[in-house]
N, C-alpha and C. Protein backbone atom coordinates (compact mmCIF):
# COMPACT_ATOMS: atom_id res chain seq x y z
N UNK A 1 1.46 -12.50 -21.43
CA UNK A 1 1.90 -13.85 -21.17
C UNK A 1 1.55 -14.73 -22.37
N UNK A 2 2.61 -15.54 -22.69
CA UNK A 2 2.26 -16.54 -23.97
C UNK A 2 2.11 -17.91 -23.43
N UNK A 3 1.23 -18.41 -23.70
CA UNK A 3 1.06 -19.45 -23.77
C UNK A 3 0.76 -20.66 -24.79
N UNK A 4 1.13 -21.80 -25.11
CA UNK A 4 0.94 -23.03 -25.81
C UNK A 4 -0.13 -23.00 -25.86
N UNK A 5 -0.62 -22.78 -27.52
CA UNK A 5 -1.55 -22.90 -28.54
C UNK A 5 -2.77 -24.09 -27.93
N UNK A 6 -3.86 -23.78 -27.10
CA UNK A 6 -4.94 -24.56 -26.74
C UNK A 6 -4.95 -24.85 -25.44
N UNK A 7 -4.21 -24.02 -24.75
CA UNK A 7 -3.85 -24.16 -23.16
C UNK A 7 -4.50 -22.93 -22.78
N UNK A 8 -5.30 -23.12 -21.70
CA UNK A 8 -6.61 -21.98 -21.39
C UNK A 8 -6.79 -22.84 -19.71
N UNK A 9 -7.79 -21.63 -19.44
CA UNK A 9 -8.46 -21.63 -17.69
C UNK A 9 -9.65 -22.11 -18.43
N UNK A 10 -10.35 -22.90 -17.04
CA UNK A 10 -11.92 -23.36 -17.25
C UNK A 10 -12.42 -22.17 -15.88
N UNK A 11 -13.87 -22.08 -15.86
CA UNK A 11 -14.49 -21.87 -15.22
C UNK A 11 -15.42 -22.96 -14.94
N UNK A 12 -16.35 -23.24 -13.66
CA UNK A 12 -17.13 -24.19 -13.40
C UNK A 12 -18.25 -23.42 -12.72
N UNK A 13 -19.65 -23.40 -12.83
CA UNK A 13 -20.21 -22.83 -11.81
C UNK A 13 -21.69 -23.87 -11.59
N UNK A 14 -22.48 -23.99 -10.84
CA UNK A 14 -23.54 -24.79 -11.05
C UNK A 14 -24.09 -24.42 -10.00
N UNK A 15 -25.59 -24.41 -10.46
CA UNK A 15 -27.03 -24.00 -9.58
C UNK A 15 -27.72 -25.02 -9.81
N UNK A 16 -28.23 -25.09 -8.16
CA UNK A 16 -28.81 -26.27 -7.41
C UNK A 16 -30.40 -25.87 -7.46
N UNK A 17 -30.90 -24.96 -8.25
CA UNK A 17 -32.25 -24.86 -8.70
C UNK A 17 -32.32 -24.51 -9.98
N UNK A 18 -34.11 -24.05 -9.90
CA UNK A 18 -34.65 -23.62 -11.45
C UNK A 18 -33.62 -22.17 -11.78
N UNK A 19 -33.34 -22.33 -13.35
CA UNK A 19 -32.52 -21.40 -13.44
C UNK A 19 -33.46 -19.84 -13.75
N UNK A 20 -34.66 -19.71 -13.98
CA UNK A 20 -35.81 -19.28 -14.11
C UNK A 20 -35.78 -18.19 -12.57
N UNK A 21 -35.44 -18.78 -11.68
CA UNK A 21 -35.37 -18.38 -10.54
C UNK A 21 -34.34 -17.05 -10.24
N UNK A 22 -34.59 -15.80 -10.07
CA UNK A 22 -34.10 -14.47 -10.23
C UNK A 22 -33.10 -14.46 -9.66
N UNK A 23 -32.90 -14.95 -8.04
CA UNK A 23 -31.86 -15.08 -7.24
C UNK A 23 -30.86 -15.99 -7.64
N UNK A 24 -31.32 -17.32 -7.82
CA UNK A 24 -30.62 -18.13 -8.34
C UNK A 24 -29.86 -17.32 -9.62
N UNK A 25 -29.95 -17.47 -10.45
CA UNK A 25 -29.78 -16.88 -11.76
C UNK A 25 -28.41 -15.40 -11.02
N UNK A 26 -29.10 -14.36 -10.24
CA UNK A 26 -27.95 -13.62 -9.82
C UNK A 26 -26.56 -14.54 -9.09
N UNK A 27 -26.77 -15.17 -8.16
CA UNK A 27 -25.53 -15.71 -7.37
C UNK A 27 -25.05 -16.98 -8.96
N UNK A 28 -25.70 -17.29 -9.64
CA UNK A 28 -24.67 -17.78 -10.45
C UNK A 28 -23.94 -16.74 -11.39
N UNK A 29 -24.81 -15.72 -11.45
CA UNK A 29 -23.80 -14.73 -12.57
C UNK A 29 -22.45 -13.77 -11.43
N UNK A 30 -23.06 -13.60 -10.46
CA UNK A 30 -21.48 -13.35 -9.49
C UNK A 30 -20.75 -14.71 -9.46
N UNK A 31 -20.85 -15.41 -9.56
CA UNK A 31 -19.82 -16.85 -9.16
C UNK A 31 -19.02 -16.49 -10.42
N UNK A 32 -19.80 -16.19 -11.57
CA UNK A 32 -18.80 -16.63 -12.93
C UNK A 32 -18.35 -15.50 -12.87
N UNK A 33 -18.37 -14.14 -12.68
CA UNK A 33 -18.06 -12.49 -12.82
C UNK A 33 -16.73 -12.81 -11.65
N UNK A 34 -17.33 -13.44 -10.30
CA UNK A 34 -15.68 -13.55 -9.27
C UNK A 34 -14.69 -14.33 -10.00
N UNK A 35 -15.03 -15.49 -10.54
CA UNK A 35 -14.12 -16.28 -11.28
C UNK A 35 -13.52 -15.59 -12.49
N UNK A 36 -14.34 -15.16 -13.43
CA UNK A 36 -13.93 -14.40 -14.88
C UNK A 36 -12.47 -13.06 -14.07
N UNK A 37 -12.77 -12.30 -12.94
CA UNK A 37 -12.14 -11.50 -12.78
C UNK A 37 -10.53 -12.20 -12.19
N UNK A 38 -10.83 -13.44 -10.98
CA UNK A 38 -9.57 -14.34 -11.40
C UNK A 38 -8.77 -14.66 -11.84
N UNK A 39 -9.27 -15.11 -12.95
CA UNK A 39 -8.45 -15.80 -14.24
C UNK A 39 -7.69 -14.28 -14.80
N UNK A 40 -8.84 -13.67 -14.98
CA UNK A 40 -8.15 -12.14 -15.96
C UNK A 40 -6.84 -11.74 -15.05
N UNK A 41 -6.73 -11.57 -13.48
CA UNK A 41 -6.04 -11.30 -12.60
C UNK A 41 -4.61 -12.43 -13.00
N UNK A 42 -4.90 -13.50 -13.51
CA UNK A 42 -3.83 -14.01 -13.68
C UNK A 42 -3.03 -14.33 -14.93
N UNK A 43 -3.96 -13.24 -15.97
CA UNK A 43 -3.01 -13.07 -16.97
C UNK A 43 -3.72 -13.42 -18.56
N UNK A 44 -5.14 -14.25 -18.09
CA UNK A 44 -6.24 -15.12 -19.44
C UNK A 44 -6.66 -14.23 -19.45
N UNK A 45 -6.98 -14.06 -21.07
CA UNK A 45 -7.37 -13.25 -21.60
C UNK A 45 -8.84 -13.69 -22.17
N UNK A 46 -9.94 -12.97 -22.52
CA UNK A 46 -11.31 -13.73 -22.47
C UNK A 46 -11.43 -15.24 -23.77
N UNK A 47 -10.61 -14.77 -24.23
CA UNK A 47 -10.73 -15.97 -25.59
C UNK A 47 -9.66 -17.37 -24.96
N UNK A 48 -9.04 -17.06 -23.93
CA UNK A 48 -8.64 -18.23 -23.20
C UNK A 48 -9.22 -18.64 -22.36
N UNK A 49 -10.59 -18.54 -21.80
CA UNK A 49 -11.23 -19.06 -20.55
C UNK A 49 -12.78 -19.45 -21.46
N UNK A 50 -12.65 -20.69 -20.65
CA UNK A 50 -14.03 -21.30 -20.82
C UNK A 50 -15.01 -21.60 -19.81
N UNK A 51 -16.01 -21.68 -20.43
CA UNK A 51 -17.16 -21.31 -18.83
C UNK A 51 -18.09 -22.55 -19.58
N UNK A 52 -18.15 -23.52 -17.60
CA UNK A 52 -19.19 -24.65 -17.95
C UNK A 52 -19.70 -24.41 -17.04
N UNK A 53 -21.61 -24.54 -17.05
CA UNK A 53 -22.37 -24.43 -16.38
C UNK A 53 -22.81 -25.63 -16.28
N UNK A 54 -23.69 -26.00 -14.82
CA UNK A 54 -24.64 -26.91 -14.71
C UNK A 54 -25.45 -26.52 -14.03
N UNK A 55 -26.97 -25.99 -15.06
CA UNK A 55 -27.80 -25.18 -13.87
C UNK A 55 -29.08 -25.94 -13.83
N UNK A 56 -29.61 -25.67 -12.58
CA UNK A 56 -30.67 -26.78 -12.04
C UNK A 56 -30.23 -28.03 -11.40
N UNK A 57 -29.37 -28.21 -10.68
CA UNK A 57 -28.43 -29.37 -10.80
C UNK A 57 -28.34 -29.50 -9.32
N UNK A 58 -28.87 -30.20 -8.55
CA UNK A 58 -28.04 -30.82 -7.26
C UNK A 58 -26.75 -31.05 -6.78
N UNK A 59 -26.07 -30.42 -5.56
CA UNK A 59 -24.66 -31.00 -5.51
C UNK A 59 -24.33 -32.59 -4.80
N UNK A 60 -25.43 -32.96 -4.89
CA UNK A 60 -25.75 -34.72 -4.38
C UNK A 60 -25.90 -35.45 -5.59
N UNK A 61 -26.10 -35.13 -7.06
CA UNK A 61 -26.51 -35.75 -8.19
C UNK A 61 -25.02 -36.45 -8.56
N UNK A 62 -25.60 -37.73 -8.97
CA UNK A 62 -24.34 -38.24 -9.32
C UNK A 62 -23.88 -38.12 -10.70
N UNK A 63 -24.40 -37.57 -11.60
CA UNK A 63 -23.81 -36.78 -13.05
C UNK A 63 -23.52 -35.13 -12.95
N UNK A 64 -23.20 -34.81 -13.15
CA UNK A 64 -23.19 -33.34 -13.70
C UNK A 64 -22.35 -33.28 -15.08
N UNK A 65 -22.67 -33.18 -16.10
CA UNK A 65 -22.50 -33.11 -17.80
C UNK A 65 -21.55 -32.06 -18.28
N UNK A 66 -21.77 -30.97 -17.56
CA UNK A 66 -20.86 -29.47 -18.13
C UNK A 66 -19.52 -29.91 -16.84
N UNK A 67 -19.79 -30.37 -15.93
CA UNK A 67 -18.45 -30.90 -15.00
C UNK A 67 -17.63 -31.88 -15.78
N UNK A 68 -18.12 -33.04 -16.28
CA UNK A 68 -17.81 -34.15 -16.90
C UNK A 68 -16.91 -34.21 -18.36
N UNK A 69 -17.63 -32.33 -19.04
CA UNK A 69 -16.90 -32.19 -20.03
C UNK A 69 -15.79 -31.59 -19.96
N UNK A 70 -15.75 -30.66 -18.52
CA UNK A 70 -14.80 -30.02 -18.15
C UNK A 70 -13.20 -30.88 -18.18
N UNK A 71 -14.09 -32.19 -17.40
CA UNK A 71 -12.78 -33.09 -17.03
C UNK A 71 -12.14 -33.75 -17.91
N UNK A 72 -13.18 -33.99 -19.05
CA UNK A 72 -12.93 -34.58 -20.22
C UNK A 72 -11.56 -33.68 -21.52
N UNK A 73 -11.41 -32.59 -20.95
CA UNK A 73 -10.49 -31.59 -21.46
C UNK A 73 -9.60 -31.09 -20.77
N UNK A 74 -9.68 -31.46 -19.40
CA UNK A 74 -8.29 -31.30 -18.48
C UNK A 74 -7.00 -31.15 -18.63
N UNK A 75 -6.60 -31.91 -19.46
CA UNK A 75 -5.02 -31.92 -20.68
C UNK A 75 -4.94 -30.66 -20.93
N UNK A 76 -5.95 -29.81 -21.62
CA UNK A 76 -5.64 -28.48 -22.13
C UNK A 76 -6.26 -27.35 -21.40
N UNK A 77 -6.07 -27.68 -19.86
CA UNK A 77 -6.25 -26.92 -19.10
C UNK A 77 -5.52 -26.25 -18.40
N UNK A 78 -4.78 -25.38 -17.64
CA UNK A 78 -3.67 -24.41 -17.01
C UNK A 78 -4.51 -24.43 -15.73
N UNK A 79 -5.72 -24.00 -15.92
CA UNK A 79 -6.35 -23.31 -13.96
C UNK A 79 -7.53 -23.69 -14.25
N UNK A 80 -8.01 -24.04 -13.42
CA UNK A 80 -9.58 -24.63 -13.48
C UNK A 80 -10.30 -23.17 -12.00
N UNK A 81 -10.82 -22.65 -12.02
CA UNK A 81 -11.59 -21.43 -10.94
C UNK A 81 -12.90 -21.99 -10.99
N UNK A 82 -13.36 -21.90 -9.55
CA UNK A 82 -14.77 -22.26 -9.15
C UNK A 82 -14.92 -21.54 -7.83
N UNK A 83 -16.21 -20.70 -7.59
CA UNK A 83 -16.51 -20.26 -6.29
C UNK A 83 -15.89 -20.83 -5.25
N UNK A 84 -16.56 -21.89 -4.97
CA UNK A 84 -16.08 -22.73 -3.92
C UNK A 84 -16.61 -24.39 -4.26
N UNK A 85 -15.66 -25.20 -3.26
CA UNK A 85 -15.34 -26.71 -3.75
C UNK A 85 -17.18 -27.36 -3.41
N UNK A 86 -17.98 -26.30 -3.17
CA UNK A 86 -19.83 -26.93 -3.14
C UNK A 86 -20.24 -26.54 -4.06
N UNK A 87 -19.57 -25.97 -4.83
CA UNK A 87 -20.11 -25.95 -6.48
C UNK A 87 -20.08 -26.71 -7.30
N UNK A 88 -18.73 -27.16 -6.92
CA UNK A 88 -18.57 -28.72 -7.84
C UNK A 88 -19.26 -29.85 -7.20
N UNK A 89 -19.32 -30.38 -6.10
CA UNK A 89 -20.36 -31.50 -5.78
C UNK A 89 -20.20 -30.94 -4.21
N UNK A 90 -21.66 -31.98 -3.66
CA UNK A 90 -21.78 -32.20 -2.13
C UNK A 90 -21.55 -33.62 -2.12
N UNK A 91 -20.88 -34.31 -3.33
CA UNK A 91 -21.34 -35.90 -3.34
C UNK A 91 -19.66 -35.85 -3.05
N UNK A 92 -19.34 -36.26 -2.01
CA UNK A 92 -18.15 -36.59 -1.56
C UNK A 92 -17.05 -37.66 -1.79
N UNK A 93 -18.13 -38.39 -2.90
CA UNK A 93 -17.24 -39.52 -3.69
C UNK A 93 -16.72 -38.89 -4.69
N UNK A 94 -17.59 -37.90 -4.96
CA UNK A 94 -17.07 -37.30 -6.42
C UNK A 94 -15.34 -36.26 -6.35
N UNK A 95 -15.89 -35.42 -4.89
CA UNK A 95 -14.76 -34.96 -4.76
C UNK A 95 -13.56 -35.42 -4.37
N UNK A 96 -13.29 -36.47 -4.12
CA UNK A 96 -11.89 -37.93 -3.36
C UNK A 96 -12.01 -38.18 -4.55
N UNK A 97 -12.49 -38.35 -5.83
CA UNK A 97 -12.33 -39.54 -7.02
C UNK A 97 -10.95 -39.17 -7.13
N UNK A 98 -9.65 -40.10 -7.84
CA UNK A 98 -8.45 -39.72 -8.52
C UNK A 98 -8.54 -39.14 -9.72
């Protein structure tokens, strides 16, 4: 599949503790491995997918930085993949924003 020169999938994943933390640390590396296999399933190839983390991070915090940059590049985005929509926030303003 061809695609327009800077047009790529994001990945998003974020942990709500210390990243130090063994478990933690595993369920974020399956979140990005289910997502990475996704994207590949739909045709991105690894040099077209980008992966933003926010680890240690609350889904009640009202910043998240690797989310923020994500959005900040949206234009040259095709598919955005995330576990599930409590990865990206529990802050429910965040998820209604336009």
């Amino acid at each position: 599949m061809t695609r327009p020169h800077g047009v790529c999938a994001a990945i998003y994943a974020r942990t709500n503790h210390d990243q130090r933390d063994l478990s933690e640390w595993r369920r974020r590396s399956i979140h990005i491995e289910y997502c990475l296999s996704a994207a590949k399933s739909h045709g991105y190839s690894d040099t077209e997918i980008l992966i933003y983390k926010d680890e240690g991070l609350s889904g009640i915090a009202k910043s998240a930085p690797s989310l923020e940059k994500l959005l900040e590049g949206i234009g040259n985005l095709e598919s955005i993949y995330v576990p599930s929509l409590s990865r990206i926030s529990r802050n429910h303003e965040r998820l209604s924003a336009d």
